[in-house]
Protein backbone atom coordinates (compact mmCIF):
# COMPACT_ATOMS: atom_id res chain seq x y z
CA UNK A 1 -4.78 5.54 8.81
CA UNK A 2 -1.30 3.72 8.51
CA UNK A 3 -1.46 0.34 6.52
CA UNK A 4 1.41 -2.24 7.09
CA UNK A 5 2.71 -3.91 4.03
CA UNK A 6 4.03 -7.55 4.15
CA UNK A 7 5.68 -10.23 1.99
CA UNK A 8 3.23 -12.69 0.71
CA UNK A 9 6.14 -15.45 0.95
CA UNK A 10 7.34 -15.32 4.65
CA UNK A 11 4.92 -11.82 6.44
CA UNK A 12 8.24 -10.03 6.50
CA UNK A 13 7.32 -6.60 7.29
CA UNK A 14 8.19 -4.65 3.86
CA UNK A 15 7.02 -1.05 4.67
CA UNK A 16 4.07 1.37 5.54
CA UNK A 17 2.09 3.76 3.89
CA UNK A 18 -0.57 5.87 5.01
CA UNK A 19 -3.70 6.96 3.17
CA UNK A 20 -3.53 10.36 2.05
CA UNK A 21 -6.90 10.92 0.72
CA UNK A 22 -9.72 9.38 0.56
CA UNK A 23 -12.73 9.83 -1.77
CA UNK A 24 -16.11 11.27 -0.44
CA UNK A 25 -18.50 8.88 1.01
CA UNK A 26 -16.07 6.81 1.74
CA UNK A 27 -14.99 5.16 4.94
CA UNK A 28 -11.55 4.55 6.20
CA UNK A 29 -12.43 0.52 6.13
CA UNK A 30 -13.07 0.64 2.70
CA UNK A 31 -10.14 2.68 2.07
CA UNK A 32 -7.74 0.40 3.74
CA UNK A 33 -9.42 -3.02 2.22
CA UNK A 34 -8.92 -1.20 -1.17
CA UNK A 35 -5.73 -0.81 -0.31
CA UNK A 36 -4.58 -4.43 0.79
CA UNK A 37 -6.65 -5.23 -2.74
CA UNK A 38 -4.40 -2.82 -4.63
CA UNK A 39 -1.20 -4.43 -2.79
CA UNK A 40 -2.50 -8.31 -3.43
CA UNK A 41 -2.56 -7.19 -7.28
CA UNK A 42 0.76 -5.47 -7.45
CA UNK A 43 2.78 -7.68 -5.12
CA UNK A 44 1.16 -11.49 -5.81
CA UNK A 45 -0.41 -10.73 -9.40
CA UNK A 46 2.88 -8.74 -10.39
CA UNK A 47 1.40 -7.91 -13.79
CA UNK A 48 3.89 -5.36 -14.24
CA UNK A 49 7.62 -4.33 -14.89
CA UNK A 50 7.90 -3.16 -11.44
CA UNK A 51 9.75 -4.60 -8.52
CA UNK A 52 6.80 -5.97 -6.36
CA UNK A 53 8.21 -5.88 -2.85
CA UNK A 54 9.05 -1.91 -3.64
CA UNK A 55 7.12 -0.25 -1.34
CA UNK A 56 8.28 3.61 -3.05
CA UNK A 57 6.98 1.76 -6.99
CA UNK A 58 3.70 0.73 -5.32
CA UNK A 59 3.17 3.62 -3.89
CA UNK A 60 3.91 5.56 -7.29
CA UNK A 61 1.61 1.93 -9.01
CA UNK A 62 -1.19 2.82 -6.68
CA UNK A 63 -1.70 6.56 -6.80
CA UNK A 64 -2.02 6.38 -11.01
CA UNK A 65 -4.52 3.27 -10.92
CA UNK A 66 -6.81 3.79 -7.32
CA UNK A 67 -9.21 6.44 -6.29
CA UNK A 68 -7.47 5.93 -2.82
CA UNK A 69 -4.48 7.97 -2.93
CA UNK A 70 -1.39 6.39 0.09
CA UNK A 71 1.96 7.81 0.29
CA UNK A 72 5.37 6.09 2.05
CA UNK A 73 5.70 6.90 6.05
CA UNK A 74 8.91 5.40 7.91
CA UNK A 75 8.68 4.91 11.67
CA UNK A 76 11.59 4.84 13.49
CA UNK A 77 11.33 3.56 17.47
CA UNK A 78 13.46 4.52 19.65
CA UNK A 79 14.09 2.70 22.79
């Protein structure tokens, strides 16, 4: 499951991360909702000393505080 991270200010696509691993029982809905929770507390809430719109520092942010672990995917389309 690939989750799309955006700027709270103006959508602007930031980055992506993709869930890693997910606890037992649950679903992939519930991981990516506790995802977008975990970004809406480090990107709006910001109660940190982290840069919020760093994807790489959420990612680190995340993995130490969630029981859904993510890690940073880049996507490059070629046309």
């Amino acid at each position: 499951m690939i989750v799309q991270l955006s700027s709270s200010d103006d959508q602007e696509v930031l980055g992506l991360v993709r869930i890693a691993n997910i606890g037992n029982g649950v679903t992939s809905d519930v991981a990516t909702e506790e995802i977008e929770e975990s970004w809406n507390i480090f990107h709006v809430q910001a109660e940190h000393d982290l840069d919020s719109s760093n994807i790489d520092d959420f990612v680190t942010w995340n993995n130490e505080k969630w029981w859904t672990q993510i890690e940073r995917i880049y996507i490059d389309l070629f046309l």
